[in-house]
C-alpha atoms as a PDB file:
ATOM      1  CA  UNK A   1     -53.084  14.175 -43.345  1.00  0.00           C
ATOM      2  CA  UNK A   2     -55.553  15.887 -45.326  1.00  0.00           C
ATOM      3  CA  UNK A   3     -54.000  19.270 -45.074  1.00  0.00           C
ATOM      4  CA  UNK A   4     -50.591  17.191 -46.154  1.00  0.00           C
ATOM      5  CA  UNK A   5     -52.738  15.641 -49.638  1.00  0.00           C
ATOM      6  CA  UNK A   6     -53.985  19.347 -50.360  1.00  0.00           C
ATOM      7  CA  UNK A   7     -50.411  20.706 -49.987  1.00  0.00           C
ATOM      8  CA  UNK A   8     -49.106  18.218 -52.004  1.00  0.00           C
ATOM      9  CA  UNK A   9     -51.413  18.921 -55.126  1.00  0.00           C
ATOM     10  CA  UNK A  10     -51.932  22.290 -55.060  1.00  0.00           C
ATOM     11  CA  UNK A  11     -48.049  22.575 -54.665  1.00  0.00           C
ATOM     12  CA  UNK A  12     -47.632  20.485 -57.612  1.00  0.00           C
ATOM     13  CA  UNK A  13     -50.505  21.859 -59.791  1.00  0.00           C
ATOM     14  CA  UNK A  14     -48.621  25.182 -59.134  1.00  0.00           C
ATOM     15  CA  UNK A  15     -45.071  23.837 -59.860  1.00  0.00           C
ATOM     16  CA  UNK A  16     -46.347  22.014 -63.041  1.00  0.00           C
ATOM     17  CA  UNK A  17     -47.904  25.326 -64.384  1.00  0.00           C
ATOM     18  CA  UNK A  18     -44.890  27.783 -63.542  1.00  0.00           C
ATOM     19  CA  UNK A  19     -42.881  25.072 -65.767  1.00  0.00           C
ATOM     20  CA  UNK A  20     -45.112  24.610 -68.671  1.00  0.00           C
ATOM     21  CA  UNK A  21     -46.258  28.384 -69.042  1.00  0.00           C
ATOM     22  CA  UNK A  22     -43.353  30.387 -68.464  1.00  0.00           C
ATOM     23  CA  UNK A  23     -40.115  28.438 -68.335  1.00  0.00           C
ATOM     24  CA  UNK A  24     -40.435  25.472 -71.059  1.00  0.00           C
ATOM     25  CA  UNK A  25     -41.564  28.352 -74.091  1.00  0.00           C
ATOM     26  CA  UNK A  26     -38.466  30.102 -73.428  1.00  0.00           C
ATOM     27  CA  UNK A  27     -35.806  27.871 -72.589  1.00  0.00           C
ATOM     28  CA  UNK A  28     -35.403  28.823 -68.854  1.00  0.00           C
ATOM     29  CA  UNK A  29     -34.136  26.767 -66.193  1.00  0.00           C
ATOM     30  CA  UNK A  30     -35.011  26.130 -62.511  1.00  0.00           C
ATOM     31  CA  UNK A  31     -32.455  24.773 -60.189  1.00  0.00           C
ATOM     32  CA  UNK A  32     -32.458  21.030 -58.697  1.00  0.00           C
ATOM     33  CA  UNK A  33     -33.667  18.183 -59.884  1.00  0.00           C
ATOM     34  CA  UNK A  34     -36.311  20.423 -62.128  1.00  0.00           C
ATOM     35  CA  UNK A  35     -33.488  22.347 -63.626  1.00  0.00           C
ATOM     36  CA  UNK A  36     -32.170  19.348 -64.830  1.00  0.00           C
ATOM     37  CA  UNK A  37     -35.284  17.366 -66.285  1.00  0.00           C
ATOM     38  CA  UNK A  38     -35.314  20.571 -68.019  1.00  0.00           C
ATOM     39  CA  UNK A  39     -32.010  20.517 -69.544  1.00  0.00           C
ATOM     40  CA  UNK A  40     -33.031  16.909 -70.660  1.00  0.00           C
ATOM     41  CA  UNK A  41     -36.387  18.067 -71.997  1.00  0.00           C
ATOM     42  CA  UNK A  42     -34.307  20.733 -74.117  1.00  0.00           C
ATOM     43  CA  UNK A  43     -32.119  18.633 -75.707  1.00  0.00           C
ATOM     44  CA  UNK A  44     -33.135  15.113 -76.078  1.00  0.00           C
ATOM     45  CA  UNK A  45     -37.401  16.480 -75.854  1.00  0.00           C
ATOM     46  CA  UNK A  46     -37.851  13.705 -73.389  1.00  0.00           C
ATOM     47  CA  UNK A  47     -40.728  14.689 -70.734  1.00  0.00           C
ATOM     48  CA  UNK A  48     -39.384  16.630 -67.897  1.00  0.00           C
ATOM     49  CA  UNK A  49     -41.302  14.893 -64.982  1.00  0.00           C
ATOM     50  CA  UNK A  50     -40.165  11.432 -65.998  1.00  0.00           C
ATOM     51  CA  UNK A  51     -36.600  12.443 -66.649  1.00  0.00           C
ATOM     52  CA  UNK A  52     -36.516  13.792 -63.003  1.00  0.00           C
ATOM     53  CA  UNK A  53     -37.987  10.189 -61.572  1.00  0.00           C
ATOM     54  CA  UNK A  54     -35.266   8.480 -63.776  1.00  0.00           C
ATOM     55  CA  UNK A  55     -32.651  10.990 -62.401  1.00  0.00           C
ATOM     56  CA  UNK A  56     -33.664  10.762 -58.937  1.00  0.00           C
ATOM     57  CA  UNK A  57     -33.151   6.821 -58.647  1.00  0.00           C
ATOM     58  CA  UNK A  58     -29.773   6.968 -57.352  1.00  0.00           C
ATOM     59  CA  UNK A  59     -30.284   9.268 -55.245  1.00  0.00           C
ATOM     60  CA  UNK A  60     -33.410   8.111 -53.742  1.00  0.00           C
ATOM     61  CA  UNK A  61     -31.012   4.506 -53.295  1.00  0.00           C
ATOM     62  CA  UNK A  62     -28.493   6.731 -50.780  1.00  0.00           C
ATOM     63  CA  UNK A  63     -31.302   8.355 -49.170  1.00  0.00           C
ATOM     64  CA  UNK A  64     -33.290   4.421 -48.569  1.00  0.00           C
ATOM     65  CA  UNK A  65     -29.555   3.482 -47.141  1.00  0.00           C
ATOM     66  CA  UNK A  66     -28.112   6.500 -45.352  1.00  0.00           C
ATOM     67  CA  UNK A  67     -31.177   8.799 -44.529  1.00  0.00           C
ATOM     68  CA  UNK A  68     -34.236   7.117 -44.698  1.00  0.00           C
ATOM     69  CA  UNK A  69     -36.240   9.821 -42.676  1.00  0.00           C
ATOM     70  CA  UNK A  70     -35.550  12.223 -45.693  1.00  0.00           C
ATOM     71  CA  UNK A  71     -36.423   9.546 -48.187  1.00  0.00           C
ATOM     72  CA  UNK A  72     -40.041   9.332 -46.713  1.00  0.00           C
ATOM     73  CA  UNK A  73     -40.885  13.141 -46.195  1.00  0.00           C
ATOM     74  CA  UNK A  74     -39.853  13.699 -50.265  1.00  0.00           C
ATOM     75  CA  UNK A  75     -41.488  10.572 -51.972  1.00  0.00           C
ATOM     76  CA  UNK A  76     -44.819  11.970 -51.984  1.00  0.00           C
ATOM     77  CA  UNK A  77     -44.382  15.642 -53.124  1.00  0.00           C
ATOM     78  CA  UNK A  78     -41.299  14.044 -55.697  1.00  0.00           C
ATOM     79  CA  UNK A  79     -43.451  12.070 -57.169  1.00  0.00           C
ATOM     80  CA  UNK A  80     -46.370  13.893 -57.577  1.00  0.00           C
ATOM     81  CA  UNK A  81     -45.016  16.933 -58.451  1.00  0.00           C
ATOM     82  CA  UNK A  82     -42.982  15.281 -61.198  1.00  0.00           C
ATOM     83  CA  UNK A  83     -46.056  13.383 -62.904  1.00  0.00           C
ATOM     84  CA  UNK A  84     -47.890  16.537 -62.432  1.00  0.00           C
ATOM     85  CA  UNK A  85     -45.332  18.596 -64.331  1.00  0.00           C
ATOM     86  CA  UNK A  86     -46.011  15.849 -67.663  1.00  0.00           C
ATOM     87  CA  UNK A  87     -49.995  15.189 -66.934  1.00  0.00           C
ATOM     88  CA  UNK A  88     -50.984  18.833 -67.064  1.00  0.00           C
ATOM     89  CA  UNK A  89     -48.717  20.396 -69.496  1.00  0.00           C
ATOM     90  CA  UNK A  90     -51.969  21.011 -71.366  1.00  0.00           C
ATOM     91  CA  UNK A  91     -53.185  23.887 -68.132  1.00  0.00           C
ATOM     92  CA  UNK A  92     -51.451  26.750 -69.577  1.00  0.00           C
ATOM     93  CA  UNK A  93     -52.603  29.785 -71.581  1.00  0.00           C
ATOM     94  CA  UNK A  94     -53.320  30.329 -75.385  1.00  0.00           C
ATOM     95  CA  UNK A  95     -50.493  33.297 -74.604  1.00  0.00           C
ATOM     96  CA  UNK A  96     -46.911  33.268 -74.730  1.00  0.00           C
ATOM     97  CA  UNK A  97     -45.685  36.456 -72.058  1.00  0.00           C
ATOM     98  CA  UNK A  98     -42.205  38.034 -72.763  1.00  0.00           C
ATOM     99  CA  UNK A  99     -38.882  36.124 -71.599  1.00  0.00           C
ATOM    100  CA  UNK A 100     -38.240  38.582 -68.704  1.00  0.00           C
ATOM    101  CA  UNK A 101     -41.860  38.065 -66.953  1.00  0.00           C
ATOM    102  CA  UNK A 102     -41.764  34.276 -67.757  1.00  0.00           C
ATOM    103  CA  UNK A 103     -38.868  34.246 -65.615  1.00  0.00           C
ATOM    104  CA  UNK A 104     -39.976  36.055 -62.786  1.00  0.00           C
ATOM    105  CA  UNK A 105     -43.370  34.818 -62.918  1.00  0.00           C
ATOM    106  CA  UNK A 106     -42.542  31.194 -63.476  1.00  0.00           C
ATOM    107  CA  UNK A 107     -40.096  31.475 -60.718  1.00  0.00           C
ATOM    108  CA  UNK A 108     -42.175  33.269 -57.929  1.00  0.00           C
ATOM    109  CA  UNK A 109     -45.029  30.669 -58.994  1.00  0.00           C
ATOM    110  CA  UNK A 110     -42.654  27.485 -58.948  1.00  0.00           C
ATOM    111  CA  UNK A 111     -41.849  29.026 -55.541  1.00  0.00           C
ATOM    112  CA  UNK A 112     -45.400  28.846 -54.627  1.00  0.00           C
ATOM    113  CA  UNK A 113     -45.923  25.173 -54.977  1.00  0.00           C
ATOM    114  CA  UNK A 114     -42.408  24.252 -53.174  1.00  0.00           C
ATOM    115  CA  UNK A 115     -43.356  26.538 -50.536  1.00  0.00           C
ATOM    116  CA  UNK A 116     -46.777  25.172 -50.139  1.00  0.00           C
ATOM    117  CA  UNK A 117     -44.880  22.074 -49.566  1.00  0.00           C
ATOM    118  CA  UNK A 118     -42.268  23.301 -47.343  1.00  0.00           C
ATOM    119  CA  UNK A 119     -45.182  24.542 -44.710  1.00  0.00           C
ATOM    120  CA  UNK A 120     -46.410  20.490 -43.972  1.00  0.00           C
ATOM    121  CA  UNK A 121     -42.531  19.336 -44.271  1.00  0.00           C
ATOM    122  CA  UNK A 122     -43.335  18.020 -47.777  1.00  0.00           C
ATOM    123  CA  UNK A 123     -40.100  18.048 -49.741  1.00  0.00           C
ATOM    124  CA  UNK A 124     -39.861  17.818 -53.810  1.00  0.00           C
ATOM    125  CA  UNK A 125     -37.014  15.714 -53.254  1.00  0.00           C
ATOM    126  CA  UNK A 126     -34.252  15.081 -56.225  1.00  0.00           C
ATOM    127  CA  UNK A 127     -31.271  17.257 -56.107  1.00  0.00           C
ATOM    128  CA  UNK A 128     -32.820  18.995 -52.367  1.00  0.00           C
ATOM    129  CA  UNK A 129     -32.618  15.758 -51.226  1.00  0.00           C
ATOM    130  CA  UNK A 130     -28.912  15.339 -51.922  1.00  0.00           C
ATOM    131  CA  UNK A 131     -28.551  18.847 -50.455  1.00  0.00           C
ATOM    132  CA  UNK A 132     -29.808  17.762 -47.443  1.00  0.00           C
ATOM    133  CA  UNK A 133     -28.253  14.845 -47.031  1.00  0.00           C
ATOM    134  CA  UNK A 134     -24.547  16.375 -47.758  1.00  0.00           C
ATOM    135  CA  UNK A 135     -25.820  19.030 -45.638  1.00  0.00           C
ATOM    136  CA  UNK A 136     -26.361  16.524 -42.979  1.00  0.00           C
ATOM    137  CA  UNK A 137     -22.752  14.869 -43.211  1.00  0.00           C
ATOM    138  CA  UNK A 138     -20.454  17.887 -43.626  1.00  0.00           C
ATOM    139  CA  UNK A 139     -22.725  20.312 -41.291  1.00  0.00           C
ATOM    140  CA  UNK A 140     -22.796  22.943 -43.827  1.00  0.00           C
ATOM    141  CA  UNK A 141     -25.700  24.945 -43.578  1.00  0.00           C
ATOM    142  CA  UNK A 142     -28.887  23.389 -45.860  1.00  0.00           C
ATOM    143  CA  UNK A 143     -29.862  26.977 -47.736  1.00  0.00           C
ATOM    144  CA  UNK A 144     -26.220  27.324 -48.447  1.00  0.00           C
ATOM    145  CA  UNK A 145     -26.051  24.158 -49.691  1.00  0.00           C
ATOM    146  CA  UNK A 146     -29.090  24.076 -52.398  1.00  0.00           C
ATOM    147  CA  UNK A 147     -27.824  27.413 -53.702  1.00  0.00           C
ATOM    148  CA  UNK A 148     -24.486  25.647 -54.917  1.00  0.00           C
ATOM    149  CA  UNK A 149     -26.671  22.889 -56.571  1.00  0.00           C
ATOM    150  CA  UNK A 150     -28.885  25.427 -58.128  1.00  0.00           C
ATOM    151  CA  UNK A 151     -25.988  27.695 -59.007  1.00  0.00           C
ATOM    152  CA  UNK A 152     -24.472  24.303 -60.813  1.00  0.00           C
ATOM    153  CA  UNK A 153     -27.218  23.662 -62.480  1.00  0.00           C
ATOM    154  CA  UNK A 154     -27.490  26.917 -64.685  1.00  0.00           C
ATOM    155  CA  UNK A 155     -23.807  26.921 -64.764  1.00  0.00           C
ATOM    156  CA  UNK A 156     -24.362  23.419 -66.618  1.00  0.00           C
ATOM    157  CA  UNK A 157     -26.849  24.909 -68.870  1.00  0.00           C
ATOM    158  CA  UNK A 158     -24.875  27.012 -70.419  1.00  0.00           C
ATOM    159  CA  UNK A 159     -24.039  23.904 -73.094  1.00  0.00           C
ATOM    160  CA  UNK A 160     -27.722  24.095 -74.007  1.00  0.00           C
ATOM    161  CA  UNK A 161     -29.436  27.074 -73.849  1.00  0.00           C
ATOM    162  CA  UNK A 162     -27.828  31.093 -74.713  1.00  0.00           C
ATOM    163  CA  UNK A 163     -26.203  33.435 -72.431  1.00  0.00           C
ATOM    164  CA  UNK A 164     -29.668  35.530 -72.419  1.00  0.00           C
ATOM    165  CA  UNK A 165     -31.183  32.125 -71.267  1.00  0.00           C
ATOM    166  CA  UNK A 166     -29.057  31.697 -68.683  1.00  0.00           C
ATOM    167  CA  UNK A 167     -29.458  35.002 -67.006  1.00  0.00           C
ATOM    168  CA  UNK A 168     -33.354  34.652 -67.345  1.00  0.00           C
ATOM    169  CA  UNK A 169     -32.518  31.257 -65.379  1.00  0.00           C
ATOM    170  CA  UNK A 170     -30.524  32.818 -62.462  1.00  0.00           C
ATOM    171  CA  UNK A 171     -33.646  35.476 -62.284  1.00  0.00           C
ATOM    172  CA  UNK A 172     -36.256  32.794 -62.055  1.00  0.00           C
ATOM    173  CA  UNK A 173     -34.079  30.658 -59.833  1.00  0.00           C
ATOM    174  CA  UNK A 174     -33.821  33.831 -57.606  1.00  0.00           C
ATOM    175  CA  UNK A 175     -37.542  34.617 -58.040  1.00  0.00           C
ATOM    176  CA  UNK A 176     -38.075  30.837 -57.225  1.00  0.00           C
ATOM    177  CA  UNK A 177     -35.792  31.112 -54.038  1.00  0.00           C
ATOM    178  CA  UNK A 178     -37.545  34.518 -52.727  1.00  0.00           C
ATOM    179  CA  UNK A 179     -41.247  32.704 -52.827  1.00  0.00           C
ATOM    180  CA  UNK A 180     -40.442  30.077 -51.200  1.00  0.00           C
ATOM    181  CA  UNK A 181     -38.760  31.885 -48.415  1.00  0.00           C
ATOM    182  CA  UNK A 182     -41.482  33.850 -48.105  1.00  0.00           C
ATOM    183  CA  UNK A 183     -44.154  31.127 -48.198  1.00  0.00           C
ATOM    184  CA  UNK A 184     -41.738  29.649 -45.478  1.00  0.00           C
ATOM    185  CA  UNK A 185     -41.614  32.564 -42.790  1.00  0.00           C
ATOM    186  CA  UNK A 186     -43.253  31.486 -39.713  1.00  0.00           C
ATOM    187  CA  UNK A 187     -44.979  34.342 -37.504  1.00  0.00           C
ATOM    188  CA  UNK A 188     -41.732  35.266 -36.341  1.00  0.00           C
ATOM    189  CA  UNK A 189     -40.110  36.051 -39.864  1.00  0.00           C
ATOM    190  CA  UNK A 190     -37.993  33.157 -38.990  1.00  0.00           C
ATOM    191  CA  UNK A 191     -37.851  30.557 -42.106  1.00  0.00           C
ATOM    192  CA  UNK A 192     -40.024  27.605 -41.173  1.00  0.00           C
ATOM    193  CA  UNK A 193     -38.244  24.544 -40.099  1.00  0.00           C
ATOM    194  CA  UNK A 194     -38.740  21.665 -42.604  1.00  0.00           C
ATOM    195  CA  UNK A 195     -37.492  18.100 -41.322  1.00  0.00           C
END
């Protein structure tokens, strides 16, 4: 359990900093649930961790009804990771880095904390969660499935944010995706097996 708490807040510390010092100063998007708080954030300046709660209420309902074993392993990490993101906004550097390195920075970083998470079967739940569940019903394969999400998400940014934006946005959602596989190999160089 205590190894699960640590996970949990060093995961989220780390997600909550990729997000405030590299992605937020530049307009750059993540994928999920994140990607879209962030979309919110950028064009109604509402606070990204509470417009990912708000967003995730529906489909935390499905997920109480349909898949309740999902619903408990992503509450914690979801919700901590999402206050974290608007409590310590303040944690970043005096320094503003160039677009390019936010991206990959604030991507292999973001990666970090979900991969921290990953490694005690701690999910950040939102739009994964969906992914998982869908994933579940129509047997498609779970990575497969959160890269269509993700890839919709950016797509959907396009109405907010510039083309350059958007390409910095599928580099830090790859950067993202290639920490957390990596913080997710097992001895074997075999992902590790969440759920």
């Amino acid at each position: 359990m205590i190894k699960k708490v640590f996970a949990v807040l060093i995961g989220s510390l780390l997600i909550s900093y990729g997000i405030n010092q590299f992605f937020i100063p530049h307009h750059i998007l993540d994928g999920g649930m994140i990607g879209v708080g962030l979309i919110v954030h950028y064009v109604w300046d509402l606070d990204v961790g509470l417009s990912i709660i708000l967003l995730s209420v529906p489909i935390y309902m499905l997920a109480w009804k349909y898949y309740r074993i999902f619903f408990y392993y992503s509450i914690p990490g979801f919700l901590v990771s999402s206050l974290f993101i608007d409590w310590f906004d303040f944690l970043t550097l005096p320094y503003e880095f160039n677009p390019l390195l936010s991206a990959i920075l604030g991507g292999l970083i973001l990666g970090a904390g979900v991969g921290i998470m990953f490694r005690v079967d701690i999910s950040t739940g939102g739009l994964d969660l969906l992914a998982q569940m869908i994933a579940d019903y129509s047997k498609v394969n779970i990575g497969i499935m959160i890269f269509i999400i993700d890839f919709l998400v950016v797509i959907g940014g396009i109405f907010v944010i510039s083309p350059t934006e958007v390409l910095l946005s599928v580099i830090a959602v790859t950067s993202t995706g290639f920490s957390t596989m990596l913080l997710t190999l097992d001895t074997h160089g075999s992902p590790h097996s969440s759920f």
